[in-house]
PDB file of N, CA and C in Angstrom:
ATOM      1  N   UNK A   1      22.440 -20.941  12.689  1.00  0.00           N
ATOM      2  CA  UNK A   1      21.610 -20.017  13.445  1.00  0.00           C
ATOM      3  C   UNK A   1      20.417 -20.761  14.028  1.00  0.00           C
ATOM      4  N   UNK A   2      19.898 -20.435  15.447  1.00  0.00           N
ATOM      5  CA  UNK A   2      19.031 -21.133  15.509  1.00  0.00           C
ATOM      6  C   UNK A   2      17.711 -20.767  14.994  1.00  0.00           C
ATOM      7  N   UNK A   3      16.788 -20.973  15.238  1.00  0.00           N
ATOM      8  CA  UNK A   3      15.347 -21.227  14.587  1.00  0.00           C
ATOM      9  C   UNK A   3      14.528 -20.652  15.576  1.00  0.00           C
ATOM     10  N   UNK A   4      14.582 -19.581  16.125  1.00  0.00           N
ATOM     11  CA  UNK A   4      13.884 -19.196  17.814  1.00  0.00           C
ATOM     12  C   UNK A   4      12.075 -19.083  17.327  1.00  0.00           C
ATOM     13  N   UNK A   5      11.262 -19.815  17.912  1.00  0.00           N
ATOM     14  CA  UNK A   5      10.001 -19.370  17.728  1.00  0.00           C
ATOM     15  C   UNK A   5       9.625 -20.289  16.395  1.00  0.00           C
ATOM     16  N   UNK A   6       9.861 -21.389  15.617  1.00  0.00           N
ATOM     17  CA  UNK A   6       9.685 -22.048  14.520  1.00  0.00           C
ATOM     18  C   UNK A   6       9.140 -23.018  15.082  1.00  0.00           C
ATOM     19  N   UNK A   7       8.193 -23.512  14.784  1.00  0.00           N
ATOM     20  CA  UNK A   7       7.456 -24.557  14.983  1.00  0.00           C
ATOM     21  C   UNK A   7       8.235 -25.912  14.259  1.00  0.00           C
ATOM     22  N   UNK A   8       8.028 -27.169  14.828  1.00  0.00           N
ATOM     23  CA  UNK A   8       8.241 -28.644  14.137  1.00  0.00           C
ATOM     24  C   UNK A   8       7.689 -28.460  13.341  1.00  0.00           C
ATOM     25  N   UNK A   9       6.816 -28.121  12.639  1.00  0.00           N
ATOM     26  CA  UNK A   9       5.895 -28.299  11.380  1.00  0.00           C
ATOM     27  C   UNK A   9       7.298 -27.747  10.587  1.00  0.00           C
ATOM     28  N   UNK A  10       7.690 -26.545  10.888  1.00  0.00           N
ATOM     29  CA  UNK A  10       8.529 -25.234   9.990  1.00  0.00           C
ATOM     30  C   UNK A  10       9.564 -26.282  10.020  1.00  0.00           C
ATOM     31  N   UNK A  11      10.109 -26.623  10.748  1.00  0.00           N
ATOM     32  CA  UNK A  11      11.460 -26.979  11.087  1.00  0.00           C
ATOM     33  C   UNK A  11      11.048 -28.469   9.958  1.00  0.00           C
ATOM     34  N   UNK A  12      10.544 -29.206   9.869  1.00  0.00           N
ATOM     35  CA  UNK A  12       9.979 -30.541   8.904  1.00  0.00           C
ATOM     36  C   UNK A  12      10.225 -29.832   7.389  1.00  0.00           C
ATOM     37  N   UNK A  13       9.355 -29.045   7.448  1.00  0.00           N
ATOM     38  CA  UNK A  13       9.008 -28.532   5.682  1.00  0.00           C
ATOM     39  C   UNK A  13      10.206 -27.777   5.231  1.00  0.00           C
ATOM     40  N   UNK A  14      10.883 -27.381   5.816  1.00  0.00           N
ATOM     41  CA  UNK A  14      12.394 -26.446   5.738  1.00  0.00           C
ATOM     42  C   UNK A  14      13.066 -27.692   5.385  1.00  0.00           C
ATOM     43  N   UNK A  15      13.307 -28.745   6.056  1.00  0.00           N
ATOM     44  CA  UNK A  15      14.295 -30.555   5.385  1.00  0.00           C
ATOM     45  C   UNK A  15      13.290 -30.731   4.272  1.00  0.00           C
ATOM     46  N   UNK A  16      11.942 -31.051   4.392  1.00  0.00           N
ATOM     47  CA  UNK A  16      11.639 -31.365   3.020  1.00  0.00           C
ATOM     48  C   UNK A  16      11.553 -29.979   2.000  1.00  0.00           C
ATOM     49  N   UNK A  17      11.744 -29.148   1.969  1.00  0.00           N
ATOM     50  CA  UNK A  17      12.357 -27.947   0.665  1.00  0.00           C
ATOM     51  C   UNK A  17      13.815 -28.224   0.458  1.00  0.00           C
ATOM     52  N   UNK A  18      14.379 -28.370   1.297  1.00  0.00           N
ATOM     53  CA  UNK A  18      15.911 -28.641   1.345  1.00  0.00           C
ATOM     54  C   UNK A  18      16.211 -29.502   0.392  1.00  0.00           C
ATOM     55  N   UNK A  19      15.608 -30.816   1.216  1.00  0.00           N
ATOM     56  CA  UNK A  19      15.900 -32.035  -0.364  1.00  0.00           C
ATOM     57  C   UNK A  19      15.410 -31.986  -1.184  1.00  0.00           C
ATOM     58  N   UNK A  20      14.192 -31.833  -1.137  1.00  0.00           N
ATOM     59  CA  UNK A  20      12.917 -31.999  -2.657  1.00  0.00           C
ATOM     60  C   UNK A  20      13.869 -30.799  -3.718  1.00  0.00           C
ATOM     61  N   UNK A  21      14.427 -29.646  -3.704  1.00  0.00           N
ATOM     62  CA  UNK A  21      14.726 -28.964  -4.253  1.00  0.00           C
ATOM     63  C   UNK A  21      16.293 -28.722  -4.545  1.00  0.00           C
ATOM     64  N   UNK A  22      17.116 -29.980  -3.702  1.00  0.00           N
ATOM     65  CA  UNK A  22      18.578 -29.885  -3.612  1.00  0.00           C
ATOM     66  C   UNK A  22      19.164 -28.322  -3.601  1.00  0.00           C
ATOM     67  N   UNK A  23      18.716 -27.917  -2.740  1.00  0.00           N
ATOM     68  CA  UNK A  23      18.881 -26.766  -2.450  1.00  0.00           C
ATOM     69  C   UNK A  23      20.302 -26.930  -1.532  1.00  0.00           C
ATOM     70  N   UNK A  24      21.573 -26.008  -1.961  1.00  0.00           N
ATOM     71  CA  UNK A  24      22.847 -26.105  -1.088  1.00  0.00           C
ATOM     72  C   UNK A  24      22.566 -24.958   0.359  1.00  0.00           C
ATOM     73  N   UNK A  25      21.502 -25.353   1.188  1.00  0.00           N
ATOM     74  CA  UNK A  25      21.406 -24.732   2.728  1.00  0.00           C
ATOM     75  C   UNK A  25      21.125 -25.330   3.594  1.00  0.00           C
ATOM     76  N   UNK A  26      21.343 -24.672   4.530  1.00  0.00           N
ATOM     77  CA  UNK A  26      21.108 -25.646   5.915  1.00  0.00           C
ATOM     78  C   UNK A  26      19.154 -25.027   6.040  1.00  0.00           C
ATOM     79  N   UNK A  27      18.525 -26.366   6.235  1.00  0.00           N
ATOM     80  CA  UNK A  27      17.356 -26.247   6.730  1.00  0.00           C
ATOM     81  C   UNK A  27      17.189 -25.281   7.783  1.00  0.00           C
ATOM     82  N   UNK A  28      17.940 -25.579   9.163  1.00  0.00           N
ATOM     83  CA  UNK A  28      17.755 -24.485   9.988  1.00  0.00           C
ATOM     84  C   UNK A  28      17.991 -22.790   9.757  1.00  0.00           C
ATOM     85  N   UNK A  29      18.650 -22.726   8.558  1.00  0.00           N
ATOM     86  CA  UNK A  29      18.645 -21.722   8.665  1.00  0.00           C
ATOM     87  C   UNK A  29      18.112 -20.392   7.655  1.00  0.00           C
ATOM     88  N   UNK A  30      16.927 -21.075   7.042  1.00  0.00           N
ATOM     89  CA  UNK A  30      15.852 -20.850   6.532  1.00  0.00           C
ATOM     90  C   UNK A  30      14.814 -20.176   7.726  1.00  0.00           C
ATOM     91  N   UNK A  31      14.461 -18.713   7.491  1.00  0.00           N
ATOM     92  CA  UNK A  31      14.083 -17.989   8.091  1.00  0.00           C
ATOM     93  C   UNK A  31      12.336 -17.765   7.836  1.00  0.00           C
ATOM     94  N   UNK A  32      11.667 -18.482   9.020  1.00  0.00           N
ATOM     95  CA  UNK A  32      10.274 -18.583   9.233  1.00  0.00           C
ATOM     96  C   UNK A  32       9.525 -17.812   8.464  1.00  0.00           C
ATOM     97  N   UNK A  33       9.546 -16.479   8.425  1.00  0.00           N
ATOM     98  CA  UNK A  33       9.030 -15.250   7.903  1.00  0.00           C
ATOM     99  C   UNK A  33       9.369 -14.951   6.551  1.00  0.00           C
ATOM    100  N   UNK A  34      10.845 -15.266   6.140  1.00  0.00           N
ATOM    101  CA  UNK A  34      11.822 -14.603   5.033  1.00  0.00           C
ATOM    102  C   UNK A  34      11.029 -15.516   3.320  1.00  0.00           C
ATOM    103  N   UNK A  35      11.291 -14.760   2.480  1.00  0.00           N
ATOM    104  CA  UNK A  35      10.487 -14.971   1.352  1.00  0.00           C
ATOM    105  C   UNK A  35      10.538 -16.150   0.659  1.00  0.00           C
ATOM    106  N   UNK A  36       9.882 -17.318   0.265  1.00  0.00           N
ATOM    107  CA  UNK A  36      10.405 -18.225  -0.720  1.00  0.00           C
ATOM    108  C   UNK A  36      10.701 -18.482  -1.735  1.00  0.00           C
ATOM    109  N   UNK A  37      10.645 -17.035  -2.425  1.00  0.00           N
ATOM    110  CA  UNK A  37      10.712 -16.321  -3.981  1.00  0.00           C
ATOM    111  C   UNK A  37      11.284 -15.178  -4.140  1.00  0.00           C
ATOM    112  N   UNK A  38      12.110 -15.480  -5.122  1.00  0.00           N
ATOM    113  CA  UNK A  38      12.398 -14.274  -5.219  1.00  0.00           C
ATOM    114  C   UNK A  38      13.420 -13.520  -4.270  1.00  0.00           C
ATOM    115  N   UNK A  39      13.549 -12.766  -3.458  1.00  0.00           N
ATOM    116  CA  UNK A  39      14.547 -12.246  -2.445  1.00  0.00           C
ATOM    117  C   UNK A  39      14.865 -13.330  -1.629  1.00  0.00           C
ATOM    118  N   UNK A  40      13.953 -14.276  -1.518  1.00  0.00           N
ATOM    119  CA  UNK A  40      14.525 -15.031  -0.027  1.00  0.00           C
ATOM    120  C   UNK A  40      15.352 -15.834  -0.787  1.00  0.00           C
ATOM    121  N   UNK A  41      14.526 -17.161  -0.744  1.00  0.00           N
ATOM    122  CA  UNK A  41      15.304 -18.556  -1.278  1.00  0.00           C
ATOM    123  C   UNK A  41      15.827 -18.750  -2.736  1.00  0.00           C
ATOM    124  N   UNK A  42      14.846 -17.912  -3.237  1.00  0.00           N
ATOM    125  CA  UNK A  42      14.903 -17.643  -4.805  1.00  0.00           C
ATOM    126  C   UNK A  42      14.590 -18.707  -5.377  1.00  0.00           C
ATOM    127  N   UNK A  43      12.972 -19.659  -5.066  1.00  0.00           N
ATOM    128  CA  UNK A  43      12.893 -20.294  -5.862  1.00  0.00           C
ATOM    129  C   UNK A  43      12.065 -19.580  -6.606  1.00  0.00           C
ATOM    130  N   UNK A  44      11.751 -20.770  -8.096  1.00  0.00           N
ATOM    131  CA  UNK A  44      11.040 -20.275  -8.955  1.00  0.00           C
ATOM    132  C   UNK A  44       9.317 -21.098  -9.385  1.00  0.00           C
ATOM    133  N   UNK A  45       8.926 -20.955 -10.469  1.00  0.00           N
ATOM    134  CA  UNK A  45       7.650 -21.842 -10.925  1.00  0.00           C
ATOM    135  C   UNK A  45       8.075 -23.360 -10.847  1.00  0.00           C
ATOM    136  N   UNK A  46       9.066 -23.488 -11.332  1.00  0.00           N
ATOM    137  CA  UNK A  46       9.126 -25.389 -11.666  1.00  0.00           C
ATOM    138  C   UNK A  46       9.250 -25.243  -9.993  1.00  0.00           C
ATOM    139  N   UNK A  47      10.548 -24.628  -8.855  1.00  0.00           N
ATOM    140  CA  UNK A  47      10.682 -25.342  -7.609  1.00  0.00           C
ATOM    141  C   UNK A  47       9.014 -25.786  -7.298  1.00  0.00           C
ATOM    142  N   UNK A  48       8.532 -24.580  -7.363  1.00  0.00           N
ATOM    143  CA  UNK A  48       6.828 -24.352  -6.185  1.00  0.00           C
ATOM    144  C   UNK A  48       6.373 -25.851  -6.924  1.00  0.00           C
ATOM    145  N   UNK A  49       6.339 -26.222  -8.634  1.00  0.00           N
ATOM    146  CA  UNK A  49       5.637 -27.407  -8.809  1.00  0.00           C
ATOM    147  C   UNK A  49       6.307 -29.075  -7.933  1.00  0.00           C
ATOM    148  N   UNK A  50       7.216 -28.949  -8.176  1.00  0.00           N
ATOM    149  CA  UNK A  50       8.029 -30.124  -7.163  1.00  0.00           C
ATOM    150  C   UNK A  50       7.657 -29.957  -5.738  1.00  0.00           C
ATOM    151  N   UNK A  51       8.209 -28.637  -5.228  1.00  0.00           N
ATOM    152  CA  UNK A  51       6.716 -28.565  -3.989  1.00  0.00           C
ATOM    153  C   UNK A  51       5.666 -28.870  -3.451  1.00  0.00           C
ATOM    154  N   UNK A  52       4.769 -28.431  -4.489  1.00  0.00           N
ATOM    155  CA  UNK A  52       3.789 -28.609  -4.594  1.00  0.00           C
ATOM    156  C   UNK A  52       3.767 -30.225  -4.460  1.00  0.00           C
ATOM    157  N   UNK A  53       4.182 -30.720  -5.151  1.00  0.00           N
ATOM    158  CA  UNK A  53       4.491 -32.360  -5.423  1.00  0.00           C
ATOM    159  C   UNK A  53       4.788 -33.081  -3.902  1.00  0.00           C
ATOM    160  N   UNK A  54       5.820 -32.838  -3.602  1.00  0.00           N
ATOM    161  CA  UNK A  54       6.444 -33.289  -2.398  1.00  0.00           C
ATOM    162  C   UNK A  54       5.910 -32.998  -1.107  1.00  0.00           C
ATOM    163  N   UNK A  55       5.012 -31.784  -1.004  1.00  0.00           N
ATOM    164  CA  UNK A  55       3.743 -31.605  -0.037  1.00  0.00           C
ATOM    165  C   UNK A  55       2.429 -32.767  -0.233  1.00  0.00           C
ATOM    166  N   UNK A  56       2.111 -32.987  -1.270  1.00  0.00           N
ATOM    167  CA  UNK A  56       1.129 -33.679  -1.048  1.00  0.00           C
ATOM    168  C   UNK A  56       1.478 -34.990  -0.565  1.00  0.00           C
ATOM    169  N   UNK A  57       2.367 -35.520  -1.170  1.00  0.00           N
ATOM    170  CA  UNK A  57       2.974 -36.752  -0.748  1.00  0.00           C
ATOM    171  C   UNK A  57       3.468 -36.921   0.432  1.00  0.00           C
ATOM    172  N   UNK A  58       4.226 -36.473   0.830  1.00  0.00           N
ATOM    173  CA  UNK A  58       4.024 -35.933   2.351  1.00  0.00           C
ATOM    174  C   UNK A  58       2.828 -35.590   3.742  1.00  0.00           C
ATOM    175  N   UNK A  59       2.348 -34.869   2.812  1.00  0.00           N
ATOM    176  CA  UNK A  59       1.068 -34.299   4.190  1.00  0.00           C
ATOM    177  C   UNK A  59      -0.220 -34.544   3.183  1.00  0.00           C
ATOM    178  N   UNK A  60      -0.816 -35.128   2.312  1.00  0.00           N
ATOM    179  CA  UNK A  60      -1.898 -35.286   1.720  1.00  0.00           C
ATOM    180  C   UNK A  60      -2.164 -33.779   1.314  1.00  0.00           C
ATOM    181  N   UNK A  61      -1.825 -32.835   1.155  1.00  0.00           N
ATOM    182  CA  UNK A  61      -2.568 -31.590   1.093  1.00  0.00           C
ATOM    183  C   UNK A  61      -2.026 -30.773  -0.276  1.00  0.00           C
ATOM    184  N   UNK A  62      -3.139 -31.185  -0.989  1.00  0.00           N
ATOM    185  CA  UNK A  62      -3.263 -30.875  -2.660  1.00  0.00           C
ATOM    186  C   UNK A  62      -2.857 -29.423  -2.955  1.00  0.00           C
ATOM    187  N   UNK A  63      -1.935 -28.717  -3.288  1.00  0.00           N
ATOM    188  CA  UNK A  63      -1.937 -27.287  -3.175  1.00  0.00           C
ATOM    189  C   UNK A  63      -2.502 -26.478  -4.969  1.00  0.00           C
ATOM    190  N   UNK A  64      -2.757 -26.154  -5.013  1.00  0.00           N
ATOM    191  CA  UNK A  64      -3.651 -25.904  -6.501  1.00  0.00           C
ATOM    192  C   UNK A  64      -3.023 -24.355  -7.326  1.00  0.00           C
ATOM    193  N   UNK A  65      -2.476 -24.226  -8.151  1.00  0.00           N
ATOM    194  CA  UNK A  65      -1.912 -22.979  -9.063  1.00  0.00           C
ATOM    195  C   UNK A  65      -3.530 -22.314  -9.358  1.00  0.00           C
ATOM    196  N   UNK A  66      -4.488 -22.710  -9.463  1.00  0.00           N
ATOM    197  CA  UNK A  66      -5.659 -21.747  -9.497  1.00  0.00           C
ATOM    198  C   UNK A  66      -6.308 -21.572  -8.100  1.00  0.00           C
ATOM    199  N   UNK A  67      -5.368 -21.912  -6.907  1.00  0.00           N
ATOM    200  CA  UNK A  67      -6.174 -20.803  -5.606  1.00  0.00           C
ATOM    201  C   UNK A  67      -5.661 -20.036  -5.529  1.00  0.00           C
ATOM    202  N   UNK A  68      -6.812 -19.048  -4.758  1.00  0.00           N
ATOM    203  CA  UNK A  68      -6.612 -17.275  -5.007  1.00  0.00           C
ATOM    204  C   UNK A  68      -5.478 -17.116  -4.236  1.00  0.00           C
ATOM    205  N   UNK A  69      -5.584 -18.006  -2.965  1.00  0.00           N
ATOM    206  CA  UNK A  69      -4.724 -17.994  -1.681  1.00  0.00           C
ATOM    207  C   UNK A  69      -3.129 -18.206  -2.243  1.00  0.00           C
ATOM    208  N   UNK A  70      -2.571 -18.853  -3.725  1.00  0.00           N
ATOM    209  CA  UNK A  70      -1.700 -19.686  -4.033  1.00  0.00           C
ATOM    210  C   UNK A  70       0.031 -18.458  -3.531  1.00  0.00           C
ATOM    211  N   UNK A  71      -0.469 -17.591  -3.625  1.00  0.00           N
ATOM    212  CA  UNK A  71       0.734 -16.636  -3.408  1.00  0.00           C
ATOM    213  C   UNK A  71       0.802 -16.395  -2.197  1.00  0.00           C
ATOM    214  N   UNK A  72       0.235 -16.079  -1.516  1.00  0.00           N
ATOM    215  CA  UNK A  72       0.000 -16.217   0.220  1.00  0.00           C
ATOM    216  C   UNK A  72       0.620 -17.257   0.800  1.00  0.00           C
ATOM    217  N   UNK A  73       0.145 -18.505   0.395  1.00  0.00           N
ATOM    218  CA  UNK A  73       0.732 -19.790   1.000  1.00  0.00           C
ATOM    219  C   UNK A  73       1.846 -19.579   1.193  1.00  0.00           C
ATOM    220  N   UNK A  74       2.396 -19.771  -0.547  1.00  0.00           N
ATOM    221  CA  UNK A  74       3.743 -19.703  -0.788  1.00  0.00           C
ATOM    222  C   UNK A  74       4.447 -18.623  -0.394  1.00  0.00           C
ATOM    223  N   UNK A  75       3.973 -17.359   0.156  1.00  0.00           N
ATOM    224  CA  UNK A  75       4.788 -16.381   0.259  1.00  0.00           C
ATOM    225  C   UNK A  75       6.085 -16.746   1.333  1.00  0.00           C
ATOM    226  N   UNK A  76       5.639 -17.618   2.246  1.00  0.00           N
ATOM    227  CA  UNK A  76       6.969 -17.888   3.732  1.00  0.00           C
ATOM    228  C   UNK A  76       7.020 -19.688   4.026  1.00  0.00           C
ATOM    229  N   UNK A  77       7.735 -20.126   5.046  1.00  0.00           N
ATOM    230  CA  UNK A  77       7.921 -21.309   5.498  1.00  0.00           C
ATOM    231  C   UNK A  77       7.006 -21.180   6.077  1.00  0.00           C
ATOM    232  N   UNK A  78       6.667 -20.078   7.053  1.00  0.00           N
ATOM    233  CA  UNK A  78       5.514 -20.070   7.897  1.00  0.00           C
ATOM    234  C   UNK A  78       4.493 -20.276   7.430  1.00  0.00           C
ATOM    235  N   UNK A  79       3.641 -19.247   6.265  1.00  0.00           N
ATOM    236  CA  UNK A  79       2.455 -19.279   5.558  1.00  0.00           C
ATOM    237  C   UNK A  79       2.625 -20.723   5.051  1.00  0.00           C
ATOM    238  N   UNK A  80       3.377 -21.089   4.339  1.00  0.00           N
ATOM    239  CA  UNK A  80       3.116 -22.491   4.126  1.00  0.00           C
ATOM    240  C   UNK A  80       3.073 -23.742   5.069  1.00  0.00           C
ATOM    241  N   UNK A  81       3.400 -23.796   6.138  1.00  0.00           N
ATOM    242  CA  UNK A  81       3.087 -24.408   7.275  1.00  0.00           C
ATOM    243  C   UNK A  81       1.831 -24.542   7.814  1.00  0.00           C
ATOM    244  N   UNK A  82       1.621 -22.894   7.699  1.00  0.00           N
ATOM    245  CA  UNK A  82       0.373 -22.757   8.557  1.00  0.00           C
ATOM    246  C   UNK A  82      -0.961 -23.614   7.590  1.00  0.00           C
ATOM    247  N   UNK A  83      -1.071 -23.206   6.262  1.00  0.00           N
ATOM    248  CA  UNK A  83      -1.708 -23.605   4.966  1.00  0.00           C
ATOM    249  C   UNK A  83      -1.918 -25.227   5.524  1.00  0.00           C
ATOM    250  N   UNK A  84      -0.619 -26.006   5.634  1.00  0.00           N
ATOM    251  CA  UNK A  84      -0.664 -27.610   5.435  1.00  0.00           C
ATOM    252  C   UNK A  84      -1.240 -27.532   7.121  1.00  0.00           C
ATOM    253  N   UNK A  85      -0.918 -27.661   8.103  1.00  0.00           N
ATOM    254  CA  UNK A  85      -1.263 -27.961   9.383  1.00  0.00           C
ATOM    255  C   UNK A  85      -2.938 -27.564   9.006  1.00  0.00           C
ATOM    256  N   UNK A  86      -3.202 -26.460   8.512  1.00  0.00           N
ATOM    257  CA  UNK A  86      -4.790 -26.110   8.333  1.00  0.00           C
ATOM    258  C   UNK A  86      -5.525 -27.558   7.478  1.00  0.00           C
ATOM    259  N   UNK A  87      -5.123 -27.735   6.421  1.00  0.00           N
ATOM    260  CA  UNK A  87      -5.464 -28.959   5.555  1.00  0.00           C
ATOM    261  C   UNK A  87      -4.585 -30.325   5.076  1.00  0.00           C
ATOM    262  N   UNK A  88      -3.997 -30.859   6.330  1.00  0.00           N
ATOM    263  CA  UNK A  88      -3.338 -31.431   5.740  1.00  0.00           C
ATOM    264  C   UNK A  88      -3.950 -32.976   6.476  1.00  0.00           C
ATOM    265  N   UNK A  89      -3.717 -34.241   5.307  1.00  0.00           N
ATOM    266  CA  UNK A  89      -4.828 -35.137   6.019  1.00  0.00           C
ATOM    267  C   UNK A  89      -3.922 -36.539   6.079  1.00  0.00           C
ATOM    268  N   UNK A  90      -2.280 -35.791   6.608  1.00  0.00           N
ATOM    269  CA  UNK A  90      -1.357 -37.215   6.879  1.00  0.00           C
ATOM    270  C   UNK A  90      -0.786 -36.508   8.101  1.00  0.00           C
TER     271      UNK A  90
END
């Protein structure tokens, strides 16, 4: 399916969730908006920490389990895109 309206940022962090998490999907077809928990992708606490992991290393941008924001971020590909492009210092 294509990706209509997904930014390169989305379309990047969708391959790196893909691998970082050996997840059996196609990157593209990980839906901008659609949930990363739970109903959507169904990851869980350990995925978000490897995440978490593989974002910083990636884009410098420290993501923290005590910000208020931490469920927000994580709620989409998008919100989390938007999060790293906001602070990200690679």
């Amino acid at each position: 399916m294509e990706q209509s309206g997904s930014s390169l940022l989305e379309q990047d962090l969708a391959k790196l969730i893909v691998q970082t998490l050996k997840l059996k999907a196609d990157p593209a077809a990980i839906e901008p908006e659609a949930a990363l928990f739970g109903e959507g992708l169904g990851l869980d606490s350990i995925d978000a920490l490897e995440l978490s992991l593989a974002i910083s290393q990636t884009y410098g941008y420290q993501l923290k389990s005590s910000d208020p924001q931490i469920k927000t971020i994580f709620s989409s590909l998008r919100a989390l895109a938007a999060a790293i492009e906001k602070n990200r210092t690679k």
